[in-house]
PDB file of N, CA and C in Angstrom:
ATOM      1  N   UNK A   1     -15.736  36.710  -8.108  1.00  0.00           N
ATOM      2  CA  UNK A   1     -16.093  36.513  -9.488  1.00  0.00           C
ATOM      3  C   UNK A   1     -16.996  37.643  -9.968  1.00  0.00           C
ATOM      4  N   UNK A   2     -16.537  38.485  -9.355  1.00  0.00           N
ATOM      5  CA  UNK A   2     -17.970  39.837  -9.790  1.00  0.00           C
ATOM      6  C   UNK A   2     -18.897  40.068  -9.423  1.00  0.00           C
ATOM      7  N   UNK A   3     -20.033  40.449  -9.481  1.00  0.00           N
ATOM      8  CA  UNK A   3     -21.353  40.771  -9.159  1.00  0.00           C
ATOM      9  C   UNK A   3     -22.568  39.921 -10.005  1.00  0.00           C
ATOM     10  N   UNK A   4     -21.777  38.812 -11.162  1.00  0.00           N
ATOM     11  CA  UNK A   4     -22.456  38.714 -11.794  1.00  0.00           C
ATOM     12  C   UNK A   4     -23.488  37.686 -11.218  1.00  0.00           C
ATOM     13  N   UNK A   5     -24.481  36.710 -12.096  1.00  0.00           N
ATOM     14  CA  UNK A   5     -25.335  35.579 -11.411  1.00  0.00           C
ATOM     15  C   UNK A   5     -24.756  34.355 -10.980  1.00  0.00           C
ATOM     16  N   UNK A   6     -24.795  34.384  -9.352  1.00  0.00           N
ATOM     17  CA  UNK A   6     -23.917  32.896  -9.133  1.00  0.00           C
ATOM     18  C   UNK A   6     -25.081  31.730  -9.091  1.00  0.00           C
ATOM     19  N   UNK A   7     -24.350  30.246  -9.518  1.00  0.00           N
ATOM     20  CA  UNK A   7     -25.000  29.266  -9.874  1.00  0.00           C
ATOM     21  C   UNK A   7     -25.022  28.583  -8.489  1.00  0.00           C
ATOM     22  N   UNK A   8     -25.352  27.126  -8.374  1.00  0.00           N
ATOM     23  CA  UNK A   8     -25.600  26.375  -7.114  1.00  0.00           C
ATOM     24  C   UNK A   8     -24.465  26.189  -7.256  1.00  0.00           C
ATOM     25  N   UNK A   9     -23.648  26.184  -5.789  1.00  0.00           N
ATOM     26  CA  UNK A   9     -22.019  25.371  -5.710  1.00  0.00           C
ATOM     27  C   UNK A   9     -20.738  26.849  -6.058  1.00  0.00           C
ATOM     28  N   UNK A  10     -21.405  27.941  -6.106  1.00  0.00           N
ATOM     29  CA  UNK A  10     -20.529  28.776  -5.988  1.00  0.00           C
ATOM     30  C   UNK A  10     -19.985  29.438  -7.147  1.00  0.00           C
ATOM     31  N   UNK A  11     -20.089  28.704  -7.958  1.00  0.00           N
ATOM     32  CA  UNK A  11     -19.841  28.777  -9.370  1.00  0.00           C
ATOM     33  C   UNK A  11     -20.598  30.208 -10.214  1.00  0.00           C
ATOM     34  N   UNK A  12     -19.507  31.304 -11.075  1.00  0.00           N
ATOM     35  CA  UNK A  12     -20.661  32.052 -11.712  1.00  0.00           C
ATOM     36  C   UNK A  12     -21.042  31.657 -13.422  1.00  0.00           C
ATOM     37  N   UNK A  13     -22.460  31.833 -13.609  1.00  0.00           N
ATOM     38  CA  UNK A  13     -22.942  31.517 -14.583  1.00  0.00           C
ATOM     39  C   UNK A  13     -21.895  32.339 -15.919  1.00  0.00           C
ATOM     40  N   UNK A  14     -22.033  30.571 -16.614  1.00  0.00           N
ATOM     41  CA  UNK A  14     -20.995  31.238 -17.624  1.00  0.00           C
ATOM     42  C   UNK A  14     -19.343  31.305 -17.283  1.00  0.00           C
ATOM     43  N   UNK A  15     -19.091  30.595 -16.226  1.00  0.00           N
ATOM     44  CA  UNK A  15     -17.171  30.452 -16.021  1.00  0.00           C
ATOM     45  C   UNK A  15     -16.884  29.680 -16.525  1.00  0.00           C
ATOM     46  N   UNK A  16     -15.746  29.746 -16.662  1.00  0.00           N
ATOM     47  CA  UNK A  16     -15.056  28.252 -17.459  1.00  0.00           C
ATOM     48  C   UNK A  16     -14.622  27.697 -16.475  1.00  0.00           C
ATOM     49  N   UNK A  17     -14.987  26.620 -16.571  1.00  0.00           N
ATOM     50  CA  UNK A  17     -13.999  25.426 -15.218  1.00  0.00           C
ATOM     51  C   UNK A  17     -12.899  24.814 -15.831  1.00  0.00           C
ATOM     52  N   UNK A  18     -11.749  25.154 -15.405  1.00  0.00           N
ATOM     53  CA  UNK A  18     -10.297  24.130 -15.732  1.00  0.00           C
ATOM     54  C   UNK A  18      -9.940  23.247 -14.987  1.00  0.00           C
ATOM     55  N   UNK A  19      -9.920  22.416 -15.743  1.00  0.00           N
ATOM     56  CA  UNK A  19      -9.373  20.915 -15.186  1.00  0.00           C
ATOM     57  C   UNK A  19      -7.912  20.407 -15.430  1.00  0.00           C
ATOM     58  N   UNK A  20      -6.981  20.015 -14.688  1.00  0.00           N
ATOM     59  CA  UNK A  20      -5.839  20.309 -15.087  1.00  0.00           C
ATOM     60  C   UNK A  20      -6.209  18.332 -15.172  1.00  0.00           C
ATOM     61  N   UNK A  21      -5.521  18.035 -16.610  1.00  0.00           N
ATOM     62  CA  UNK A  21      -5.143  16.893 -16.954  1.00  0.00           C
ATOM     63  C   UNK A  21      -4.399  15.858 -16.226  1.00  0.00           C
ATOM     64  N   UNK A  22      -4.420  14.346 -16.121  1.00  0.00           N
ATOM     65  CA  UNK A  22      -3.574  13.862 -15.230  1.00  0.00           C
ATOM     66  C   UNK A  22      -2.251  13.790 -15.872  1.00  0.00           C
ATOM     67  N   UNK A  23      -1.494  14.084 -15.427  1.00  0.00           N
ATOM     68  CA  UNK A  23       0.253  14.009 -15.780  1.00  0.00           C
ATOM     69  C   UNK A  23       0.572  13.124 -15.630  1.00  0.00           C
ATOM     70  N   UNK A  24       1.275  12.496 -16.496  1.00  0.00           N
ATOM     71  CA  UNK A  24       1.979  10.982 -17.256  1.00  0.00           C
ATOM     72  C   UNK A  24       3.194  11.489 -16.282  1.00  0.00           C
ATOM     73  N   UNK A  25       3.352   9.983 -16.287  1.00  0.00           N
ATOM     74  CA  UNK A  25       4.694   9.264 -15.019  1.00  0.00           C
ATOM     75  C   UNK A  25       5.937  10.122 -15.513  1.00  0.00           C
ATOM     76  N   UNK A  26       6.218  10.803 -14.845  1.00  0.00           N
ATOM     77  CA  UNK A  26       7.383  11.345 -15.023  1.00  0.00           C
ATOM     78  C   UNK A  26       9.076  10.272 -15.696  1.00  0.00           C
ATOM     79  N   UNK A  27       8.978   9.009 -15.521  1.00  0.00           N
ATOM     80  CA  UNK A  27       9.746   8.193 -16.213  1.00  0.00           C
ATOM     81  C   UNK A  27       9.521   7.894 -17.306  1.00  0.00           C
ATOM     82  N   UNK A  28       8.016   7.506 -17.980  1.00  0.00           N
ATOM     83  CA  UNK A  28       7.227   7.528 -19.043  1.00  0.00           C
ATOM     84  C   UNK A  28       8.420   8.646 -19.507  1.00  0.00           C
ATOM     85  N   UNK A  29       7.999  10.082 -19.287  1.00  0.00           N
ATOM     86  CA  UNK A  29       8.836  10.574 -20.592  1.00  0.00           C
ATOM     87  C   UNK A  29      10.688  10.864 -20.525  1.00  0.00           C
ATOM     88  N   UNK A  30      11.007  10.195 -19.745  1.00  0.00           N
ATOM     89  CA  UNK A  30      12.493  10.042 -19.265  1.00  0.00           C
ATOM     90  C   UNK A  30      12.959   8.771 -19.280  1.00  0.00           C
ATOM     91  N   UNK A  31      12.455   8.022 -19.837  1.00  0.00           N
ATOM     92  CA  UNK A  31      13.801   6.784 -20.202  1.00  0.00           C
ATOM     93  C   UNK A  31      14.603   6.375 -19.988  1.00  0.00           C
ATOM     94  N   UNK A  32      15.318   7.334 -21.172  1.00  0.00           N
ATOM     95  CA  UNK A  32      16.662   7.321 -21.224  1.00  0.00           C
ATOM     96  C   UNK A  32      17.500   8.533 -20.532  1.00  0.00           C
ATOM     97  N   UNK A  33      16.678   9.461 -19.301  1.00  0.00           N
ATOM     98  CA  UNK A  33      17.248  10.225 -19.181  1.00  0.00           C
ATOM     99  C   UNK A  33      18.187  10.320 -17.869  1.00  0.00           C
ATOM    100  N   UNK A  34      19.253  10.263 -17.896  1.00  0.00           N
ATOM    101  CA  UNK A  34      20.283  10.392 -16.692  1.00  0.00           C
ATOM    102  C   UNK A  34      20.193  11.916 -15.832  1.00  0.00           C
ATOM    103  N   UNK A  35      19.383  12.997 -16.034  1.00  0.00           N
ATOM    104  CA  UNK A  35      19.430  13.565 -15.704  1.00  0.00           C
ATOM    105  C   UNK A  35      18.093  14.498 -15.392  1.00  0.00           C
ATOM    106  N   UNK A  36      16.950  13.226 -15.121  1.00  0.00           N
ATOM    107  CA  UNK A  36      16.057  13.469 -14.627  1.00  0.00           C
ATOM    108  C   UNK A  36      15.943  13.444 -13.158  1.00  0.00           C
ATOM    109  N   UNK A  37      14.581  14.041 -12.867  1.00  0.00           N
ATOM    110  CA  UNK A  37      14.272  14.678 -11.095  1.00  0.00           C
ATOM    111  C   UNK A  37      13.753  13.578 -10.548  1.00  0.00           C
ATOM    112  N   UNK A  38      13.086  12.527 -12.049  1.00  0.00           N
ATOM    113  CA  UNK A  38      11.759  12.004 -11.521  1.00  0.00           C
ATOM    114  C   UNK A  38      12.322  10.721 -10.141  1.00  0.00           C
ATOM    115  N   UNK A  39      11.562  10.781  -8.976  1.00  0.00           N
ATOM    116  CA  UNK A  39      12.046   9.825  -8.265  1.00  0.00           C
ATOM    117  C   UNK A  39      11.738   8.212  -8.554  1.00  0.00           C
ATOM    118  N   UNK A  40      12.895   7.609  -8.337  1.00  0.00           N
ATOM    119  CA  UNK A  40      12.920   5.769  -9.271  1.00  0.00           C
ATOM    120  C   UNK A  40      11.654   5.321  -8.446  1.00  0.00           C
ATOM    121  N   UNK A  41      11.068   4.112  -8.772  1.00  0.00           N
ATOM    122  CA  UNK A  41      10.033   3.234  -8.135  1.00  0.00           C
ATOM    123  C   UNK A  41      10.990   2.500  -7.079  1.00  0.00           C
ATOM    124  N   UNK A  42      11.930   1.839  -7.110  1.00  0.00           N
ATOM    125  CA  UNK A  42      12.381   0.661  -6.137  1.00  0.00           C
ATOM    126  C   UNK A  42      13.852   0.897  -6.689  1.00  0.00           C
ATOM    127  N   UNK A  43      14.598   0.866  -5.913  1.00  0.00           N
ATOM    128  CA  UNK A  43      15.761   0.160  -6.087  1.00  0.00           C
ATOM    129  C   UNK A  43      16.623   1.354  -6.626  1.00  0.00           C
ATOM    130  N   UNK A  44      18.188   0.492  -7.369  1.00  0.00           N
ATOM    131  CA  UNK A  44      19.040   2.300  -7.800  1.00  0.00           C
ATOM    132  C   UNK A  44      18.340   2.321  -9.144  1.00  0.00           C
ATOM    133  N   UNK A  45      18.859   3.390  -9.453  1.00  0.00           N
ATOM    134  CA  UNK A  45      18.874   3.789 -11.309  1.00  0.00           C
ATOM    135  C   UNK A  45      18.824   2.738 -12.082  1.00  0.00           C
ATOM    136  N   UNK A  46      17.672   2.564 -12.852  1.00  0.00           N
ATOM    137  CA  UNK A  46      17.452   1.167 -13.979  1.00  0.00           C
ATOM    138  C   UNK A  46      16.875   0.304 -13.191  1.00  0.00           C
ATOM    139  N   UNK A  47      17.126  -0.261 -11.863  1.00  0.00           N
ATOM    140  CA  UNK A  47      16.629  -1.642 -11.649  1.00  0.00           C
ATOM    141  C   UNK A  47      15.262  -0.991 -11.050  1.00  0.00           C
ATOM    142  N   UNK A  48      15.247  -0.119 -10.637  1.00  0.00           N
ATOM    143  CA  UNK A  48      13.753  -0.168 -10.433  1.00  0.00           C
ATOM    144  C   UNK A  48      12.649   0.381 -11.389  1.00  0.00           C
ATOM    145  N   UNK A  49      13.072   0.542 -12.816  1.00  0.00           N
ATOM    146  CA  UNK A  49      12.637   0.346 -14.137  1.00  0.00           C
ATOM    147  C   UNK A  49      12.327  -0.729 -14.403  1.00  0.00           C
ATOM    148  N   UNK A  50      13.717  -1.950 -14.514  1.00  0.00           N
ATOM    149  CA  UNK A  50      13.322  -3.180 -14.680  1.00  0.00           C
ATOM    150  C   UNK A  50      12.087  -3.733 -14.136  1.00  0.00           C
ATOM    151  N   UNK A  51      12.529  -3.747 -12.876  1.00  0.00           N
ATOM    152  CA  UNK A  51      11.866  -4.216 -11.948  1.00  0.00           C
ATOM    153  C   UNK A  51       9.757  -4.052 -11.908  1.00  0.00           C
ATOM    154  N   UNK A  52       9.647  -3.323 -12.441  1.00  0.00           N
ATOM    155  CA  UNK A  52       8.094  -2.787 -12.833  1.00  0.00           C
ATOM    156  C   UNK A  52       7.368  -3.533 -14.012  1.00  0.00           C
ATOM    157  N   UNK A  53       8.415  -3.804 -14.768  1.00  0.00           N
ATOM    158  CA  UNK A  53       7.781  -4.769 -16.171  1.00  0.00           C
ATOM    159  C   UNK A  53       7.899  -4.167 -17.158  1.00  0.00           C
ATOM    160  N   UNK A  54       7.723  -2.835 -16.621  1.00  0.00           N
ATOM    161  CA  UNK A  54       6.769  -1.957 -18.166  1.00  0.00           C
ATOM    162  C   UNK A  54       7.664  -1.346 -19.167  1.00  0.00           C
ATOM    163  N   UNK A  55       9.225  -1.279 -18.710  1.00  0.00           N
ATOM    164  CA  UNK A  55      10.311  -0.928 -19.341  1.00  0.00           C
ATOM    165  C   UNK A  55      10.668  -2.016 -20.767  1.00  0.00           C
ATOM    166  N   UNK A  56      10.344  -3.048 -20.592  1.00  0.00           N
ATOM    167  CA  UNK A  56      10.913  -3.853 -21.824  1.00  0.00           C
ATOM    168  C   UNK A  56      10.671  -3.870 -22.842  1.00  0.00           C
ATOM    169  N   UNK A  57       9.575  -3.111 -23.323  1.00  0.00           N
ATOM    170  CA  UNK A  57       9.268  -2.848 -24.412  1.00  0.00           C
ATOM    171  C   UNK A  57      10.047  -1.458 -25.286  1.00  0.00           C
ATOM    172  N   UNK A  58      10.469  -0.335 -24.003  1.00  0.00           N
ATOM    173  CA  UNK A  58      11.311   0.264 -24.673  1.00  0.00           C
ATOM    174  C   UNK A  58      12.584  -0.208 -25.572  1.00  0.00           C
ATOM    175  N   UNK A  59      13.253  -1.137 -24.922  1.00  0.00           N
ATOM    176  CA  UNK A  59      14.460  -1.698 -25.394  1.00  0.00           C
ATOM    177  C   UNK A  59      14.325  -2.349 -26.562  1.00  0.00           C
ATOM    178  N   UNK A  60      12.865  -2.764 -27.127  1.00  0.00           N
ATOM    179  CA  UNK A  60      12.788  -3.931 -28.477  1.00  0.00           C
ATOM    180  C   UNK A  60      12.214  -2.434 -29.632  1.00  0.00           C
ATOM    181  N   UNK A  61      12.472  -1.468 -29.083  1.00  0.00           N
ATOM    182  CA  UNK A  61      12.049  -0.261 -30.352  1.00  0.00           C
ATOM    183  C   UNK A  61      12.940  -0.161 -31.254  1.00  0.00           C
ATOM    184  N   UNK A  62      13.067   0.558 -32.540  1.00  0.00           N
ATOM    185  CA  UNK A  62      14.250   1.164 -33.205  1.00  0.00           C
ATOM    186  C   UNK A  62      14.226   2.079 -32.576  1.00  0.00           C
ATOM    187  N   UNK A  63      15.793   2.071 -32.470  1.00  0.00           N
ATOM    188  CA  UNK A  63      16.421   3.231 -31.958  1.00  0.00           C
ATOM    189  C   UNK A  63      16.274   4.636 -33.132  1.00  0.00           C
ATOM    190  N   UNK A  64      16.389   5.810 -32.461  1.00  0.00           N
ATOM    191  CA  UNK A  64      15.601   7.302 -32.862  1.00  0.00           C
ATOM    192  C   UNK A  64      17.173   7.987 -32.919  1.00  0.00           C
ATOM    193  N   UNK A  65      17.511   8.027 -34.366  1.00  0.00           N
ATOM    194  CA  UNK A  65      18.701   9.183 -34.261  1.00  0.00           C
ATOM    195  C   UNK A  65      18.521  10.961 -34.317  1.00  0.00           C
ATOM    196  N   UNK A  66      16.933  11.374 -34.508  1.00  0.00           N
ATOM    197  CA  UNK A  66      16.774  12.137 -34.746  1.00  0.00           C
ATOM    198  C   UNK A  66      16.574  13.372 -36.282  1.00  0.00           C
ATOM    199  N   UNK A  67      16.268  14.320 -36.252  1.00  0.00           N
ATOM    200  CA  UNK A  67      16.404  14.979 -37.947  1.00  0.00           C
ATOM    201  C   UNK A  67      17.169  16.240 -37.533  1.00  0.00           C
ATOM    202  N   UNK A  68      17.818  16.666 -36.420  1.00  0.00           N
ATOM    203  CA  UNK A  68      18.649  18.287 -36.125  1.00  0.00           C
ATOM    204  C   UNK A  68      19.805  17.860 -36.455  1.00  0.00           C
ATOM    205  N   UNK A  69      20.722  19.020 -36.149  1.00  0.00           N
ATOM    206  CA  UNK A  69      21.993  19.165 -36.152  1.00  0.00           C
ATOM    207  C   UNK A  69      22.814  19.266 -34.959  1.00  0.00           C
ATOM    208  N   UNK A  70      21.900  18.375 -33.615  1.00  0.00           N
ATOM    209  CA  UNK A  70      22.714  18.417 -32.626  1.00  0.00           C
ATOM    210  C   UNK A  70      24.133  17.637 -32.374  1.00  0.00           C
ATOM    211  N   UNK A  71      23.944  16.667 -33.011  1.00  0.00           N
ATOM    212  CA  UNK A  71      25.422  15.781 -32.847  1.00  0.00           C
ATOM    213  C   UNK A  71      26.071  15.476 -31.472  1.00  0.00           C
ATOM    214  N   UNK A  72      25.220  14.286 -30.600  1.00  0.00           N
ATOM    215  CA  UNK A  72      25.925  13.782 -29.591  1.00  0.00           C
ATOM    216  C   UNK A  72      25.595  12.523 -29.346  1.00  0.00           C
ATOM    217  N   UNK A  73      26.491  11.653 -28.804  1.00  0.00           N
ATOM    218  CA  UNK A  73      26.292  10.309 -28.630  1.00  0.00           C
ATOM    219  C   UNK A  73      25.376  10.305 -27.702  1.00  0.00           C
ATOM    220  N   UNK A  74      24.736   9.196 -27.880  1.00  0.00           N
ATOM    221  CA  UNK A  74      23.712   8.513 -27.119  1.00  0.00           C
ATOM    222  C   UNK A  74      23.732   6.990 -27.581  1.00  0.00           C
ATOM    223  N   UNK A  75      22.823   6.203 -26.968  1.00  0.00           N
ATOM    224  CA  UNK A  75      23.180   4.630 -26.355  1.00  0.00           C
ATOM    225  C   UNK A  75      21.649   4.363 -26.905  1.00  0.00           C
ATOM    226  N   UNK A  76      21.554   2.757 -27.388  1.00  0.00           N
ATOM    227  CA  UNK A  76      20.477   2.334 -27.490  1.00  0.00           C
ATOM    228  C   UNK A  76      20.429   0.771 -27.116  1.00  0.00           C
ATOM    229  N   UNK A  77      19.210  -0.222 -27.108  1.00  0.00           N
ATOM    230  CA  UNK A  77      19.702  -1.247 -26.877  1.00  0.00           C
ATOM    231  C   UNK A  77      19.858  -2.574 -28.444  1.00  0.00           C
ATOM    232  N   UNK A  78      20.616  -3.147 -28.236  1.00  0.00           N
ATOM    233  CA  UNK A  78      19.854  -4.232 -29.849  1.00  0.00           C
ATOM    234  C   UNK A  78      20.027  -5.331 -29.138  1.00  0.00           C
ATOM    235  N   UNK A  79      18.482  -5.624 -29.314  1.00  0.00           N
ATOM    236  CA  UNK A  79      17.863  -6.932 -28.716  1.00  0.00           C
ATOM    237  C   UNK A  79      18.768  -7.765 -30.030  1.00  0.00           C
ATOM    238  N   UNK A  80      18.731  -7.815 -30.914  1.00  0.00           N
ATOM    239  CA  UNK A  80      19.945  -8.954 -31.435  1.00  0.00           C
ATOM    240  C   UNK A  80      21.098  -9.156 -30.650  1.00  0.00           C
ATOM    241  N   UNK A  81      21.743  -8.255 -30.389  1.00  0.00           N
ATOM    242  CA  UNK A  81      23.246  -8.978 -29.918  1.00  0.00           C
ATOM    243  C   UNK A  81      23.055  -8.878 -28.034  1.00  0.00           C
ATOM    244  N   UNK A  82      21.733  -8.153 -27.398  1.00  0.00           N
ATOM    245  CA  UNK A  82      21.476  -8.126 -26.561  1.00  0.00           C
ATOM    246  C   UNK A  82      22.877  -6.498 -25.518  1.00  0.00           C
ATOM    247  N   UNK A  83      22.617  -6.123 -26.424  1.00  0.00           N
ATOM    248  CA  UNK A  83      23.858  -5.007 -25.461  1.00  0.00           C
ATOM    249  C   UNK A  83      23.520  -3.720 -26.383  1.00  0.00           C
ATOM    250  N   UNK A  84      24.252  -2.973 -25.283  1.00  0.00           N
ATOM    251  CA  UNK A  84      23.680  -1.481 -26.081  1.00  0.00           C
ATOM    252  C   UNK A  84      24.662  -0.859 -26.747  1.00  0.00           C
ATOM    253  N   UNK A  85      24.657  -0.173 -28.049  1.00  0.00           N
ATOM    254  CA  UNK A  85      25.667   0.299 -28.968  1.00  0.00           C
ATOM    255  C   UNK A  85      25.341   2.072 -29.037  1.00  0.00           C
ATOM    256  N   UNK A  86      26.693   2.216 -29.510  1.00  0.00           N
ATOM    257  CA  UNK A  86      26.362   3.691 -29.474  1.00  0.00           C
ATOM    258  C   UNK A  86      25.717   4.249 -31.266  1.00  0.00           C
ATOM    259  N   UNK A  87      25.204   5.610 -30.914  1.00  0.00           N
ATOM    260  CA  UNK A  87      24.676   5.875 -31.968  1.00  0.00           C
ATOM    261  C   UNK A  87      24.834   7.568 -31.841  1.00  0.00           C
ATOM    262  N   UNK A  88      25.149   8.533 -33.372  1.00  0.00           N
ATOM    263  CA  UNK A  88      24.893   9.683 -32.916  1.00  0.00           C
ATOM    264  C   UNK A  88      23.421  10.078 -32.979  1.00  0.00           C
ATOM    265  N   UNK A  89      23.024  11.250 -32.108  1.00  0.00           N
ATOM    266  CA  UNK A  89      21.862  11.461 -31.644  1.00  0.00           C
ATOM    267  C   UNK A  89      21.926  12.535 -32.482  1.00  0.00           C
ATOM    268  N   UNK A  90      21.028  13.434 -33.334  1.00  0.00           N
ATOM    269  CA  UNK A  90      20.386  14.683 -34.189  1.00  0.00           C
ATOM    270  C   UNK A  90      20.382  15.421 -33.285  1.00  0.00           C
ATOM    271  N   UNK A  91      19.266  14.831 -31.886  1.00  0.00           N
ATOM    272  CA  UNK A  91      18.189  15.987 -31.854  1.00  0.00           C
ATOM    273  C   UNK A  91      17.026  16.029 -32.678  1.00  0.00           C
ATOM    274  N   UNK A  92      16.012  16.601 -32.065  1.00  0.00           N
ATOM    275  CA  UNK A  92      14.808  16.794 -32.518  1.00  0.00           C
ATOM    276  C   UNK A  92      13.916  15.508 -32.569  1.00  0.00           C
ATOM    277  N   UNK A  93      13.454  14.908 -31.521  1.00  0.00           N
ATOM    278  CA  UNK A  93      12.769  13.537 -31.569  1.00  0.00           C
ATOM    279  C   UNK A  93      13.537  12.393 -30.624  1.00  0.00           C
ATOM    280  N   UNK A  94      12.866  11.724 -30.399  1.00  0.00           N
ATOM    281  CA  UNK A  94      13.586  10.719 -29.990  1.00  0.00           C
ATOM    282  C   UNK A  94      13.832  10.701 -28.599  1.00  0.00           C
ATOM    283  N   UNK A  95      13.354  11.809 -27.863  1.00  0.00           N
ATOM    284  CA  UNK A  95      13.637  12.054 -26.032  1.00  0.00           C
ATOM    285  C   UNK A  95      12.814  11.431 -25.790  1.00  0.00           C
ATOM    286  N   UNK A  96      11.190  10.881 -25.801  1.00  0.00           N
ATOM    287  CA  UNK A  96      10.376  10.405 -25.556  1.00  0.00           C
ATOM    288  C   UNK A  96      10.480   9.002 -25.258  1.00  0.00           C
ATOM    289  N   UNK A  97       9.552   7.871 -24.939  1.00  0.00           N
ATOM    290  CA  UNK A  97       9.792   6.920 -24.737  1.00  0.00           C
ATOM    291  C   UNK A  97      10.304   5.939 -26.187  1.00  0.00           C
ATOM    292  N   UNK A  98      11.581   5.611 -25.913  1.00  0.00           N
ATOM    293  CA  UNK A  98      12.290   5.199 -27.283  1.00  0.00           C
ATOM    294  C   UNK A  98      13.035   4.647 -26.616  1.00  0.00           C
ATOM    295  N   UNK A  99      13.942   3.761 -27.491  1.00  0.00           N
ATOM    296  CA  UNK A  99      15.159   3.472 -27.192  1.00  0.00           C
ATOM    297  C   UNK A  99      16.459   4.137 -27.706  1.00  0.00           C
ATOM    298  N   UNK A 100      16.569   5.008 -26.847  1.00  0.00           N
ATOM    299  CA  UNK A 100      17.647   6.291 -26.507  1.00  0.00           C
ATOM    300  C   UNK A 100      18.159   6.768 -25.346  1.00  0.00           C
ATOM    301  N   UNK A 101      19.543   6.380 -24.959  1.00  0.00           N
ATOM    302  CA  UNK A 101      19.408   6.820 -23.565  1.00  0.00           C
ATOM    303  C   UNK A 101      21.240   7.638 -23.890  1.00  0.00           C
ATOM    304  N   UNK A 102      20.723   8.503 -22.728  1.00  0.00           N
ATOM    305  CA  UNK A 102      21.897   9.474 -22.719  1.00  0.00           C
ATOM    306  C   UNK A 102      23.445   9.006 -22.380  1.00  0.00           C
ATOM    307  N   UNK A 103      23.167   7.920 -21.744  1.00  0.00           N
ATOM    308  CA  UNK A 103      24.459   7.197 -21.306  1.00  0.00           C
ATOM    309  C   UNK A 103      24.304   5.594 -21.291  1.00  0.00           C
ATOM    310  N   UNK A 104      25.624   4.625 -21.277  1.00  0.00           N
ATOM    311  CA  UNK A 104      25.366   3.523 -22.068  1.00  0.00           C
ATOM    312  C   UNK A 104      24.838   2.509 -20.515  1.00  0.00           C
ATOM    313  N   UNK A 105      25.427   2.923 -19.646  1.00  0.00           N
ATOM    314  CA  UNK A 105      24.646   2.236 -18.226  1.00  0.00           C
ATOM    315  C   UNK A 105      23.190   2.472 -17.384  1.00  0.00           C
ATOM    316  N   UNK A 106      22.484   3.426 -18.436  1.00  0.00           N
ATOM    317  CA  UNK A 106      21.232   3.562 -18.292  1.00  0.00           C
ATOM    318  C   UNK A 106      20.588   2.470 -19.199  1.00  0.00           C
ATOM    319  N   UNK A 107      21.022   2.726 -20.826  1.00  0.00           N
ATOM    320  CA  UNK A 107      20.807   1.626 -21.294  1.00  0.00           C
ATOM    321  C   UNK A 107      20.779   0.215 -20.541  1.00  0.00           C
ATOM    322  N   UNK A 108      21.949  -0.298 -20.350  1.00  0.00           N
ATOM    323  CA  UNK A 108      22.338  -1.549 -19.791  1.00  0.00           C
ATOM    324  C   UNK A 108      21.056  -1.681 -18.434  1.00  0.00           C
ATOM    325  N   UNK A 109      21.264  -1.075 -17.529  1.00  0.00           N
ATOM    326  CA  UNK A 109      20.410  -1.479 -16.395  1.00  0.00           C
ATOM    327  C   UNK A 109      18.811  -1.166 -16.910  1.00  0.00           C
ATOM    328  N   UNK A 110      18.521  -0.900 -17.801  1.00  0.00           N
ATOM    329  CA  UNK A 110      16.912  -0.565 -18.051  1.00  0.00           C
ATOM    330  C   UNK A 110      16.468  -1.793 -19.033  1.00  0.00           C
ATOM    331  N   UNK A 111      17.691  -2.578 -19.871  1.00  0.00           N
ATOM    332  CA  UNK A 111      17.257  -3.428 -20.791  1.00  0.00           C
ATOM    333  C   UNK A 111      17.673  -4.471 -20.599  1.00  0.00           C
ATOM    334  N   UNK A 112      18.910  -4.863 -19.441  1.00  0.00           N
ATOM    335  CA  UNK A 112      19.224  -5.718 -19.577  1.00  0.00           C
ATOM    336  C   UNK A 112      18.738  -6.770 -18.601  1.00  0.00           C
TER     337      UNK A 112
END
């Protein structure tokens, strides 16, 4: 760190200390995503979503079509008829925790 004045603990007077933030659950921001890294909690794809609790609240959201011009289907769930319908997706919004999922059996096993 230079020559300059070091403090107690190694530290020189005047550094900036970085703290790297704790990083949110890698499913938190993958959902709906079929083509995430993040490894499941229990079980296959979706049931060990279910299975945690904390997923059911995604499924009672409005579904997020987005404001771009991407144009591709994606899946959501409607707690009315209890099954997931398709919807086109924009882009721009809506990857986050929502009810949006890239394919309709992610839907199904995460809400149903």
């Amino acid at each position: 760190m230079g020559g300059g004045p070091v403090q107690a603990g190694g530290q020189a007077r005047g550094a900036i200390q970085v703290f790297a933030a704790p990083r949110p659950e890698p499913r938190a921001l993958q959902a709906g995503s079929a083509d995430s890294e993040a490894p499941l909690q229990e079980g296959t794809e979706g049931q060990g979503l279910r299975q945690t609790g904390r997923w059911a609240d995604v499924c009672h959201l409005p579904p997020i079509k987005g404001v771009c011009n991407y144009k591709r289907e994606r899946w959501f769930f409607d707690p009315k008829t209890k099954s997931c319908k398709s919807l086109i997706f924009m882009g721009c919004g809506g990857y986050n925790i929502n009810n949006n999922f890239e394919r309709k059996w992610l839907c199904e096993r995460t809400c149903r």
